[in-house]
PDB file of N, CA and C in Angstrom:
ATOM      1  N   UNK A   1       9.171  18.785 -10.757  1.00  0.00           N
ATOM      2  CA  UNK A   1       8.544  17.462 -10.774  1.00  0.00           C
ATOM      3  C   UNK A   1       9.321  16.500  -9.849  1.00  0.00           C
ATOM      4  N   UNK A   2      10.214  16.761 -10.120  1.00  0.00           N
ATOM      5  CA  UNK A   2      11.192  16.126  -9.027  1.00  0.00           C
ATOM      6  C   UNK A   2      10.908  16.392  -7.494  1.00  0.00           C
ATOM      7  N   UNK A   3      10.707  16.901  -7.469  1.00  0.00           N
ATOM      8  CA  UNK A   3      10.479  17.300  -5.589  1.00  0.00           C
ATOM      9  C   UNK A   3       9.049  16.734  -6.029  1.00  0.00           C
ATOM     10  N   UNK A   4       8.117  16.799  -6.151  1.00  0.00           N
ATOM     11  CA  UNK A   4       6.904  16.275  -6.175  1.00  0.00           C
ATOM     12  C   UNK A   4       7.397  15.019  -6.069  1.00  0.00           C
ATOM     13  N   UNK A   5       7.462  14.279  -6.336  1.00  0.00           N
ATOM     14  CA  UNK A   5       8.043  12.683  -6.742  1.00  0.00           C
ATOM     15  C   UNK A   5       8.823  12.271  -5.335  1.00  0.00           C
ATOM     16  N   UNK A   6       9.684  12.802  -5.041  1.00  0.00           N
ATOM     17  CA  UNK A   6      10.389  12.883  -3.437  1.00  0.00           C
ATOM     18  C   UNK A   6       9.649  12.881  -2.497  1.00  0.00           C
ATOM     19  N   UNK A   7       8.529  13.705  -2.658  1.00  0.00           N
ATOM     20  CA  UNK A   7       7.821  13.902  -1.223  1.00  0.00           C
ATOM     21  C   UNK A   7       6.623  12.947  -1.417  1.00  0.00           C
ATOM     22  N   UNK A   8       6.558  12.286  -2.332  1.00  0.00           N
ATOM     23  CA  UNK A   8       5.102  11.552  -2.499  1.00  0.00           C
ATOM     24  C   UNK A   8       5.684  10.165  -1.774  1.00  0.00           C
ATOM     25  N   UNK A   9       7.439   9.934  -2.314  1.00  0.00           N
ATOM     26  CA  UNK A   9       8.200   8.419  -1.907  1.00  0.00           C
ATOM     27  C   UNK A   9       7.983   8.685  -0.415  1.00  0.00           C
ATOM     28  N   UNK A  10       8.418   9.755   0.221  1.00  0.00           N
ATOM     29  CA  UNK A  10       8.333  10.127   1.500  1.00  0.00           C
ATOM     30  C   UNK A  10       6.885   9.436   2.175  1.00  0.00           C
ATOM     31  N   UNK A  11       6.066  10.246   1.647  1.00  0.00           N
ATOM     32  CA  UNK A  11       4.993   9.746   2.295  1.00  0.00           C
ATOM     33  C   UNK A  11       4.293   8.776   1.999  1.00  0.00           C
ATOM     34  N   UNK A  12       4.525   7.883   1.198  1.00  0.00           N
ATOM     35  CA  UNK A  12       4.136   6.426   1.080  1.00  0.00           C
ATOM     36  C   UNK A  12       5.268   5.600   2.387  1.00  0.00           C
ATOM     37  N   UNK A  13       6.618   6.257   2.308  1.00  0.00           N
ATOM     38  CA  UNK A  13       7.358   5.328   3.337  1.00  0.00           C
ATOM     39  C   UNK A  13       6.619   5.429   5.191  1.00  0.00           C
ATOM     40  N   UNK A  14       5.759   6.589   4.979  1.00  0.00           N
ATOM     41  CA  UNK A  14       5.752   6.680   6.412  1.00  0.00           C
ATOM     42  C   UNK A  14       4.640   5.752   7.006  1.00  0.00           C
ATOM     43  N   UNK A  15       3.753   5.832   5.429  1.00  0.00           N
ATOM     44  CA  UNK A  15       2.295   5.074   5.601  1.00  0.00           C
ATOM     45  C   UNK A  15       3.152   3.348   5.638  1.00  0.00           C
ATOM     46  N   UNK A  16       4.281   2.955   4.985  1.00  0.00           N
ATOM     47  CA  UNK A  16       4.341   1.573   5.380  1.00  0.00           C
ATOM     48  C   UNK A  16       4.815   1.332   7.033  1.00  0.00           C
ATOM     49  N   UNK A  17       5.601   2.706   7.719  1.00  0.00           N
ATOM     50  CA  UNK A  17       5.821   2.301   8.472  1.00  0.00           C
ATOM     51  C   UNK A  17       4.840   2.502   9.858  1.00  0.00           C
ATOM     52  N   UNK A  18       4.197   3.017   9.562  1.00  0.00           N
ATOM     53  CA  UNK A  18       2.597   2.936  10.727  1.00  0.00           C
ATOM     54  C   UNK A  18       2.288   1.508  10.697  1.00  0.00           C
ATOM     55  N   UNK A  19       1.716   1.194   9.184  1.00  0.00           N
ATOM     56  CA  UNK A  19       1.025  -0.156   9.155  1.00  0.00           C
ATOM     57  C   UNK A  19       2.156  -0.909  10.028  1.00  0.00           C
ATOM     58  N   UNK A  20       3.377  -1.037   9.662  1.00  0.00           N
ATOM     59  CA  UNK A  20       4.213  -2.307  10.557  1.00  0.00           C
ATOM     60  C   UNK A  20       4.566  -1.809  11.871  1.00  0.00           C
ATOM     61  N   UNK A  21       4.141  -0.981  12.338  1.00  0.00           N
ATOM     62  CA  UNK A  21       3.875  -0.526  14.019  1.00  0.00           C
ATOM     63  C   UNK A  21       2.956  -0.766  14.219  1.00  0.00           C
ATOM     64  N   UNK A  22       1.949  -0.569  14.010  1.00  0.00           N
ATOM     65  CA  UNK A  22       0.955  -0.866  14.408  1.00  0.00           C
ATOM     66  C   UNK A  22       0.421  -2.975  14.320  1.00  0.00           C
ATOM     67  N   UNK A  23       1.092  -3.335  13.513  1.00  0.00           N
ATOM     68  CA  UNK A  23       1.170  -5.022  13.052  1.00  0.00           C
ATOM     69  C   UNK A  23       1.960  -5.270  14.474  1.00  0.00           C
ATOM     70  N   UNK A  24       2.843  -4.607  14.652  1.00  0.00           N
ATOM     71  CA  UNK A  24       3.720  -5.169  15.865  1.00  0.00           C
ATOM     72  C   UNK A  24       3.619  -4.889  17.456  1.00  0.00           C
ATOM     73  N   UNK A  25       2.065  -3.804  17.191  1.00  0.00           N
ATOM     74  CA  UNK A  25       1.793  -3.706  18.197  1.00  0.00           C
ATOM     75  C   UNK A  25       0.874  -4.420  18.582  1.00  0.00           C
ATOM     76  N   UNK A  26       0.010  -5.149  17.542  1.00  0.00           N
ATOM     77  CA  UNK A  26      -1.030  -6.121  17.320  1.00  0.00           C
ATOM     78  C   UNK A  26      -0.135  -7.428  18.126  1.00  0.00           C
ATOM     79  N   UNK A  27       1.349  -7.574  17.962  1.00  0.00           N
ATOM     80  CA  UNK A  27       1.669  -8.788  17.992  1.00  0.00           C
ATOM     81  C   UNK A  27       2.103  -9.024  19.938  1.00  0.00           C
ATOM     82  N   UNK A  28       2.798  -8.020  20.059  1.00  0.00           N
ATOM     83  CA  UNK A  28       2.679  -7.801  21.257  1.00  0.00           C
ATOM     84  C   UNK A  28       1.404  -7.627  22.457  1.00  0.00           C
ATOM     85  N   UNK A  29       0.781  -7.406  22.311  1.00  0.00           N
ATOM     86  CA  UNK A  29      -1.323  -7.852  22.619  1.00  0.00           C
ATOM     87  C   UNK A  29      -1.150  -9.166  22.920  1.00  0.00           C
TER      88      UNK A  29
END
């Protein structure tokens, strides 16, 4: 359960960090 739980934090962190690349690529435009 533990590794389940790890890899889910994982991939919620990657989805925040698209959104704020992509925000900052908006800003640079």
């Amino acid at each position: 359960m533990g590794s389940v739980v790890k890899k889910r934090r994982k991939k919620m962190s990657k989805h925040k960090y698209d959104k704020r690349r992509k925000k900052n690529r908006h800003k640079k435009k």
